[in-house]
C-alpha atoms as a PDB file:
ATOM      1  CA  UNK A   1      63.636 -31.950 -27.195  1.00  0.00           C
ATOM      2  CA  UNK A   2      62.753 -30.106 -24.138  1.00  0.00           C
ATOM      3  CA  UNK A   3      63.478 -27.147 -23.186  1.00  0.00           C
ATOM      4  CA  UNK A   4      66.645 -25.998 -20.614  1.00  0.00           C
ATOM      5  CA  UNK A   5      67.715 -29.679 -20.219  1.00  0.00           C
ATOM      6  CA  UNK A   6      70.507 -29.904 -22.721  1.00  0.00           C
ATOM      7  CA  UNK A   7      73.904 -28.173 -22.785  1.00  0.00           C
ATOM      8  CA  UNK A   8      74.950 -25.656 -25.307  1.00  0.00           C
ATOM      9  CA  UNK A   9      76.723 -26.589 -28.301  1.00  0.00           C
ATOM     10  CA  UNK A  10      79.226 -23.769 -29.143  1.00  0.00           C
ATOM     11  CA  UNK A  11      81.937 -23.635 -31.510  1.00  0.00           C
ATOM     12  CA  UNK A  12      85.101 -24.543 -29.746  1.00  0.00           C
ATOM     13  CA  UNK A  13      88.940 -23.731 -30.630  1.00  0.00           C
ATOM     14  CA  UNK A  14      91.178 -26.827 -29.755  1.00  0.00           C
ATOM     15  CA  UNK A  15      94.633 -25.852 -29.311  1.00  0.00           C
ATOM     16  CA  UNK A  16      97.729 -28.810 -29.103  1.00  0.00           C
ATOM     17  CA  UNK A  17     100.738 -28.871 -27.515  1.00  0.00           C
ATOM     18  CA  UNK A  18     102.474 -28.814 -30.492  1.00  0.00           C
ATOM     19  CA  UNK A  19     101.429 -25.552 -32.015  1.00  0.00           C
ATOM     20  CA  UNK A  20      97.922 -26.336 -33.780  1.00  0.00           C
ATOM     21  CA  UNK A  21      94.556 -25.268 -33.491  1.00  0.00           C
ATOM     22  CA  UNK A  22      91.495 -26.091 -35.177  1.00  0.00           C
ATOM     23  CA  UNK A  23      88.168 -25.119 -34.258  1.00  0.00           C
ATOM     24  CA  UNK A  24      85.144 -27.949 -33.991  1.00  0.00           C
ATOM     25  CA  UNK A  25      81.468 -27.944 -32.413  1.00  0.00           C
ATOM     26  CA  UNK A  26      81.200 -28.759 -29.003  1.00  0.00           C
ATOM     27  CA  UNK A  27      79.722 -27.813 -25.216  1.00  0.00           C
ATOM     28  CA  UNK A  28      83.324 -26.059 -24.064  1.00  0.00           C
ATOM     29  CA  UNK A  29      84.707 -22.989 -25.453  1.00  0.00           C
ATOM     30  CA  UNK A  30      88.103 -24.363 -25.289  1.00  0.00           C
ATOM     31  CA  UNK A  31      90.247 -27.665 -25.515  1.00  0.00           C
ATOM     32  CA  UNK A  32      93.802 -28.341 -24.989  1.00  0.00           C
ATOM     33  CA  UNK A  33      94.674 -31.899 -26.297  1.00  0.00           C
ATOM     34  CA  UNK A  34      98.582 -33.393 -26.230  1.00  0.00           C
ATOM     35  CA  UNK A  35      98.435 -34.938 -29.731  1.00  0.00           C
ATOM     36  CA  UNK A  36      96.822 -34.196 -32.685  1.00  0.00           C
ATOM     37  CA  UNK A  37      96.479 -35.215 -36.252  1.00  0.00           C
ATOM     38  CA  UNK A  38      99.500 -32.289 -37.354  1.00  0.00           C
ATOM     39  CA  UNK A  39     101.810 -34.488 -34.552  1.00  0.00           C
ATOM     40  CA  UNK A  40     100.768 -37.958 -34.165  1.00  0.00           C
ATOM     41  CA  UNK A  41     102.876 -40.633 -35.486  1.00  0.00           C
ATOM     42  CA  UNK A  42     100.267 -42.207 -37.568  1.00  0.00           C
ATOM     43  CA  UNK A  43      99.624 -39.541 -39.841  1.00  0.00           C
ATOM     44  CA  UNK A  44     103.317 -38.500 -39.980  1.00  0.00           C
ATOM     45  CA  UNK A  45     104.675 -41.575 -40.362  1.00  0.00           C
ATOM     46  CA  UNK A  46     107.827 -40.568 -37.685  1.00  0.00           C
ATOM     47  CA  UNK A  47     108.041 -42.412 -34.171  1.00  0.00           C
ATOM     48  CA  UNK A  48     108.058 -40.140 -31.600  1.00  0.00           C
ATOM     49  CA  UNK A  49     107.283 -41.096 -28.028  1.00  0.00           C
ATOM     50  CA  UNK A  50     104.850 -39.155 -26.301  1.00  0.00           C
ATOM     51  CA  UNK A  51     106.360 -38.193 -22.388  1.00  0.00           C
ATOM     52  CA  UNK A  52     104.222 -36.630 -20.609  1.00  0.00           C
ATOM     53  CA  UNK A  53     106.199 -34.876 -17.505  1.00  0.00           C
ATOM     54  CA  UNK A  54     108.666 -37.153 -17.688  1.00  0.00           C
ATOM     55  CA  UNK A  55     107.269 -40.353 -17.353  1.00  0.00           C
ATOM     56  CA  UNK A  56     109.524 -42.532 -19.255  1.00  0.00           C
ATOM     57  CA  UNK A  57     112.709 -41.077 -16.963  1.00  0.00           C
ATOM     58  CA  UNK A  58     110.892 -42.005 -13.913  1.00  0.00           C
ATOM     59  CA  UNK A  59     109.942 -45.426 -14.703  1.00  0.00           C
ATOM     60  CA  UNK A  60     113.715 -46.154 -16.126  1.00  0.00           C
ATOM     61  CA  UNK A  61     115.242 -44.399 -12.738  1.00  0.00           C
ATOM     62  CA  UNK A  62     113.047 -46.525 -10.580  1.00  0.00           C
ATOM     63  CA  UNK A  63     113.795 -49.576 -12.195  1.00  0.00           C
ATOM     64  CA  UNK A  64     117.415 -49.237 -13.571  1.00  0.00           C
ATOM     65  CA  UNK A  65     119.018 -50.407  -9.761  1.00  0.00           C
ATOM     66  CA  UNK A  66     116.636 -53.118  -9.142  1.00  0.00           C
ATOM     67  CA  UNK A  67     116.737 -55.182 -12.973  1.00  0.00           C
ATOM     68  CA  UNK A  68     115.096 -58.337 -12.859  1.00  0.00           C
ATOM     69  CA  UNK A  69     113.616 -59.447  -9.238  1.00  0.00           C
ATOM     70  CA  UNK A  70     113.816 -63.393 -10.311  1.00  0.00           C
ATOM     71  CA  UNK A  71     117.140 -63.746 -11.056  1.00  0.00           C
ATOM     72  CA  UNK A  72     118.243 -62.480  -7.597  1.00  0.00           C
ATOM     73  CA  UNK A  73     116.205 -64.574  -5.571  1.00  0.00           C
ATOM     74  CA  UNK A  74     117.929 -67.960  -4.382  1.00  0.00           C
ATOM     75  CA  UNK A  75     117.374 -70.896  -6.407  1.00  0.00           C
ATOM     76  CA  UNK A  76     115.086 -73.372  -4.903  1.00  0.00           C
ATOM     77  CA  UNK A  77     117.261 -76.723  -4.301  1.00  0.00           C
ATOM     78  CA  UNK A  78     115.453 -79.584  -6.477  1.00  0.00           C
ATOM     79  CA  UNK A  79     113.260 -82.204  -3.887  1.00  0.00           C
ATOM     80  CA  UNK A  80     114.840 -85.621  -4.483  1.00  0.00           C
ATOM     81  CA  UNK A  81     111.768 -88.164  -5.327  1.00  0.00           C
ATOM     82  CA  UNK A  82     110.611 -90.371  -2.608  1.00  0.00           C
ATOM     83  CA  UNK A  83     112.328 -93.689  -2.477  1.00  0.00           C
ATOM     84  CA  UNK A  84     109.956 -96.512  -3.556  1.00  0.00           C
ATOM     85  CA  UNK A  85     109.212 -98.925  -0.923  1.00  0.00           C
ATOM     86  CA  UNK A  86     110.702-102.536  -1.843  1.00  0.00           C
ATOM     87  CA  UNK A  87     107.939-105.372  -1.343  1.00  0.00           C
END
């Protein structure tokens, strides 16, 4: 390896949202992560959705007045087939 090209690798305490911290190897002193393996729903076997400043309430708000966009458009009236000429 040469020398003064590579970053430092430092220990590093990761702290979650919900509480935990662990510490790991890495080139920050510090990490904030939302979900970890203490919270996420695959190792504790809850569902739990994940909103992250409130998301989930903005999408539903924004869409809860306007529903489905094809069913209020007009119906297109069916083209009647082109008479065959008679020989």
């Amino acid at each position: 390896m040469k020398d003064g090209i590579h970053p430092k690798y430092i220990d590093t305490l990761v702290r979650c949202g919900c509480g935990n911290t662990f510490s790991t190897r890495s080139t920050v002193p510090e990490m904030k992560v939302d979900i970890c393996n203490v919270c996420h729903p695959f190792f504790t076997g809850k569902l739990k959705f994940v909103d992250t400043a409130g998301r989930i309430e903005k999408f539903k708000s924004k869409f809860a007045e306007a529903g489905y966009a094809s069913l209020k458009k007009p119906k297109k009236q069916p083209v009647a087939p082109a008479e065959a000429a008679s020989s």
